[in-house]
N, C-alpha and C. Protein backbone atom coordinates (compact mmCIF):
# COMPACT_ATOMS: atom_id res chain seq x y z
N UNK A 1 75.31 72.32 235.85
CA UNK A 1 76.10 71.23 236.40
C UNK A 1 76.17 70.05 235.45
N UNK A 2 76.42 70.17 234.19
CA UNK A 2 76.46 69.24 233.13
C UNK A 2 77.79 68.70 232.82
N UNK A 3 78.34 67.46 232.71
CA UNK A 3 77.44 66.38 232.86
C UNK A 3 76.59 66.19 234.01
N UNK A 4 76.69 66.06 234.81
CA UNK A 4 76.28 65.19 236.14
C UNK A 4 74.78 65.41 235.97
N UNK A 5 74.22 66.94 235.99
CA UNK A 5 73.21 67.06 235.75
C UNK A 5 72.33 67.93 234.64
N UNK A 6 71.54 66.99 233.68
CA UNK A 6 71.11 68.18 232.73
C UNK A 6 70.77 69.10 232.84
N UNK A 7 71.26 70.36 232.13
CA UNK A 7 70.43 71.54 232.05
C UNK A 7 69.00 71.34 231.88
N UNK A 8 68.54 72.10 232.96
CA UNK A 8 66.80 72.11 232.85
C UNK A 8 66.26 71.60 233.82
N UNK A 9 67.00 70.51 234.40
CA UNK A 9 66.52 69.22 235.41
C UNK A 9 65.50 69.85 236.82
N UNK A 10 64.68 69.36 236.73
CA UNK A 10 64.13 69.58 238.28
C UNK A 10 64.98 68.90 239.46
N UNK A 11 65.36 69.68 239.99
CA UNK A 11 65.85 69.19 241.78
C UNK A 11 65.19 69.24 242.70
N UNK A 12 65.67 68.37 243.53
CA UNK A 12 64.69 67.95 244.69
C UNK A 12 65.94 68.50 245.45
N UNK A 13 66.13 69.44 246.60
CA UNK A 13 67.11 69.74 247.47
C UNK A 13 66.82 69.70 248.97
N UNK A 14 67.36 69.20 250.03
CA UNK A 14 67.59 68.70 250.75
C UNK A 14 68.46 69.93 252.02
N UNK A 15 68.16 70.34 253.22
CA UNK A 15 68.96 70.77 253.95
C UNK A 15 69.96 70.34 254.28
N UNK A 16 71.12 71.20 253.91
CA UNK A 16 72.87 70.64 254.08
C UNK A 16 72.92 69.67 255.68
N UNK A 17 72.22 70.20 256.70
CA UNK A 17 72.30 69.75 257.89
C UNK A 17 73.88 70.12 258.45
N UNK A 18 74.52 69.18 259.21
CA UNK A 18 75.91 69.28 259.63
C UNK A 18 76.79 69.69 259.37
N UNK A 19 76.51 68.27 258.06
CA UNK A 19 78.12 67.98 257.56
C UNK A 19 78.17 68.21 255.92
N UNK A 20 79.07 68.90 255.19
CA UNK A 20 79.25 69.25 253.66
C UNK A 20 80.15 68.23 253.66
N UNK A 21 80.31 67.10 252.57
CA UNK A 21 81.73 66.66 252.22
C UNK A 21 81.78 66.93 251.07
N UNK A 22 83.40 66.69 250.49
CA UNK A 22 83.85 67.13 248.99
C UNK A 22 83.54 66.03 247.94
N UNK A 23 83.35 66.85 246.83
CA UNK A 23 82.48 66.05 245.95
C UNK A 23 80.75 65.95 245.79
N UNK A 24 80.38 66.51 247.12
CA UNK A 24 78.66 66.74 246.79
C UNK A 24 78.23 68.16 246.01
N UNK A 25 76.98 68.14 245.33
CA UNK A 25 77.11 69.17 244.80
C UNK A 25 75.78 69.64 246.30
N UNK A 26 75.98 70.81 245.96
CA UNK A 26 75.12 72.16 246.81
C UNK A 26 74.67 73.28 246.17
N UNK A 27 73.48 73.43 246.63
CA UNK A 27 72.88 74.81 246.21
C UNK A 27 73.59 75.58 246.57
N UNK A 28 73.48 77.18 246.42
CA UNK A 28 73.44 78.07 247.33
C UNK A 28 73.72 79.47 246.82
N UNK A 29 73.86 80.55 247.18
CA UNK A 29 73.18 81.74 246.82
C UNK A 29 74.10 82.61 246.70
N UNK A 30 74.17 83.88 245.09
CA UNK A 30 75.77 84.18 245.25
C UNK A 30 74.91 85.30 244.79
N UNK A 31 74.49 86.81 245.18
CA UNK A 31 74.04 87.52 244.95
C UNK A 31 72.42 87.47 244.71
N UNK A 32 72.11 87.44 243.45
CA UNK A 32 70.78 87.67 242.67
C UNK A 32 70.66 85.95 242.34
N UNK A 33 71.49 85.49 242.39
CA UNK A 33 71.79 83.92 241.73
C UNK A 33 71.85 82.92 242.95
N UNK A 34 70.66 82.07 242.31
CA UNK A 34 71.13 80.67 242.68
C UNK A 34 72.18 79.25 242.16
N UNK A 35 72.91 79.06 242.63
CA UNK A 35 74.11 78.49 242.30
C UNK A 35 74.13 76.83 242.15
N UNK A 36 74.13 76.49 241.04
CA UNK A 36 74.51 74.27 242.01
C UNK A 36 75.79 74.26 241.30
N UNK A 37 76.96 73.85 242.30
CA UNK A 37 78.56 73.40 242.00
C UNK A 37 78.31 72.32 242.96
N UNK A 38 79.30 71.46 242.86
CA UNK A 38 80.34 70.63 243.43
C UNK A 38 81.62 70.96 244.34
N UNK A 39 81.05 70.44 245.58
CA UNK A 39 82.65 71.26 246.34
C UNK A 39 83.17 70.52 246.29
N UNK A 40 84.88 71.38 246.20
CA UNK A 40 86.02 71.05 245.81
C UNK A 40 86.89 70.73 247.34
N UNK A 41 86.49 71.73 247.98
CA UNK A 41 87.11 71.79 249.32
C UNK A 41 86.48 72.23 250.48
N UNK A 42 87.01 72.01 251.78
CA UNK A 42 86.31 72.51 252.96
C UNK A 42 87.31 73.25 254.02
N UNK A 43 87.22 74.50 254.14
CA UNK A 43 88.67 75.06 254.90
C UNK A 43 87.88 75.48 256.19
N UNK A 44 88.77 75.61 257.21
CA UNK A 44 88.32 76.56 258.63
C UNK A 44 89.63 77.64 258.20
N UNK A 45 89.08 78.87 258.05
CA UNK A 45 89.85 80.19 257.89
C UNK A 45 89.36 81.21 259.25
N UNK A 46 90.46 80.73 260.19
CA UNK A 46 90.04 81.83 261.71
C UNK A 46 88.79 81.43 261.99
N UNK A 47 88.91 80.63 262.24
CA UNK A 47 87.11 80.34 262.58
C UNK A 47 86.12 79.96 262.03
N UNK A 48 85.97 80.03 260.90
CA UNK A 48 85.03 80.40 260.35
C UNK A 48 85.08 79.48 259.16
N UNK A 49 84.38 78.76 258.84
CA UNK A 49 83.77 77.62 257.65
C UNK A 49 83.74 78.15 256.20
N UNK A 50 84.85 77.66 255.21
CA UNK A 50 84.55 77.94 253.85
C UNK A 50 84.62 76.98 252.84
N UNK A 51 83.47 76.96 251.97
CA UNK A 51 83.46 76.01 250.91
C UNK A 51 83.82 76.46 249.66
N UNK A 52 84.67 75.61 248.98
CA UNK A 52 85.28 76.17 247.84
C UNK A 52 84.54 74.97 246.96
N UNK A 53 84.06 76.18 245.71
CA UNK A 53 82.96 75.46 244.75
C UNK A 53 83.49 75.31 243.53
N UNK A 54 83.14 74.47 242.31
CA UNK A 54 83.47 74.69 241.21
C UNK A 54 82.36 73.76 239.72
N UNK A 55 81.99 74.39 239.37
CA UNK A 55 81.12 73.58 238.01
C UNK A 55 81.73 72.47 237.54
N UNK A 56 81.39 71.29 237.12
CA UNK A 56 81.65 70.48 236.62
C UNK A 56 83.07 70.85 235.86
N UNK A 57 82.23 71.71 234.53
CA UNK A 57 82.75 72.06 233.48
C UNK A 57 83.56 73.57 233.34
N UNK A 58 83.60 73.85 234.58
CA UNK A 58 84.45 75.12 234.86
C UNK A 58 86.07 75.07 234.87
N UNK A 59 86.52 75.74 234.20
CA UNK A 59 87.82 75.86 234.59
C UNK A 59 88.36 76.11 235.80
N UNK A 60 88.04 77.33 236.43
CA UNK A 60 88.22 77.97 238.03
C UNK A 60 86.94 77.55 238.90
N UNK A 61 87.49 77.52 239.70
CA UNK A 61 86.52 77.67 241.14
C UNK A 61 85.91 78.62 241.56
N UNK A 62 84.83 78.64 242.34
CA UNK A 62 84.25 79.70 242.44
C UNK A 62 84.69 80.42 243.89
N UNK A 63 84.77 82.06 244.03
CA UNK A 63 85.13 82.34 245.24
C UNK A 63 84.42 81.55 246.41
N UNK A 64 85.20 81.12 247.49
CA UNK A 64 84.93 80.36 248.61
C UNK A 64 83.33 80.74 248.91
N UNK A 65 82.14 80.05 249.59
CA UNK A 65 81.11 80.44 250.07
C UNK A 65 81.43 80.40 251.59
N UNK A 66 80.29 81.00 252.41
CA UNK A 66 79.96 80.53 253.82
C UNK A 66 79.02 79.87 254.07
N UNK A 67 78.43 79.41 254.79
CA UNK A 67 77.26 78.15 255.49
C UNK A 67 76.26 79.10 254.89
N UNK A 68 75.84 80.57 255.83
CA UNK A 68 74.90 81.32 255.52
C UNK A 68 74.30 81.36 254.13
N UNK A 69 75.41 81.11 253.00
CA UNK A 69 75.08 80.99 251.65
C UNK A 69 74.20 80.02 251.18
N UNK A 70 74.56 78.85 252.05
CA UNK A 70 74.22 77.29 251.58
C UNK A 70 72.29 77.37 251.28
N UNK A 71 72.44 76.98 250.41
CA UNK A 71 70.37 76.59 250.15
C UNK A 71 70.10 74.66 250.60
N UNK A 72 70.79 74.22 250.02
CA UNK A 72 71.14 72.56 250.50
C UNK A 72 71.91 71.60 249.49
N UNK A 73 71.42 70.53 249.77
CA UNK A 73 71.91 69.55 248.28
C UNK A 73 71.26 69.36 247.93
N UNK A 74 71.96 68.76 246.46
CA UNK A 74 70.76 67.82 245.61
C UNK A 74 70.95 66.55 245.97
N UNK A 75 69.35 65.93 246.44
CA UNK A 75 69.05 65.01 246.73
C UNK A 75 68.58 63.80 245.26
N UNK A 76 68.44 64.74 244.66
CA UNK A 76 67.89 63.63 243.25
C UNK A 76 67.18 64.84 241.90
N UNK A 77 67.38 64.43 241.11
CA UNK A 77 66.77 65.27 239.79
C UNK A 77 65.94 64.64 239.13
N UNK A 78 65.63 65.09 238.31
CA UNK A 78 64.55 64.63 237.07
C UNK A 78 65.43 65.39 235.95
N UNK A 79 65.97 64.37 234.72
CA UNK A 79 65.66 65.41 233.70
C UNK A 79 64.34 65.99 232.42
């Protein structure tokens, strides 16, 4: 998540709780991988809650997540 946050940094993460808004970054879990992006967006698709992610420094976004995915935010780092 560089700039915003150095590679390496210790995070302190925080349970998402409620509410996601756009522009926070979030943990969360995409296979074997733990993930920190910045969401871009927040959709209801039929029901159902999706966050659309993307790296700082990414060109594309990452496929949409669900809640279930979420690990939390970052609350603060160390680099």
């Amino acid at each position: 998540m560089s700039p915003a946050i150095p590679e390496g940094s210790c995070l302190l993460i925080e349970p998402a709780g409620e509410k996601i808004h756009k522009g926070e970054i979030v943990v969360f879990s995409h296979g074997s991988f733990i993930v920190a992006h910045r969401v871009i967006s927040i959709s209801d698709i039929h029901g159902e809650l999706r966050i659309q992610t993307r790296g700082d420094r990414c060109p594309q976004p990452d496929y949409p997540i669900t809640p279930d995915q979420l690990i939390g935010l970052i609350a603060r780092y160390d680099a």
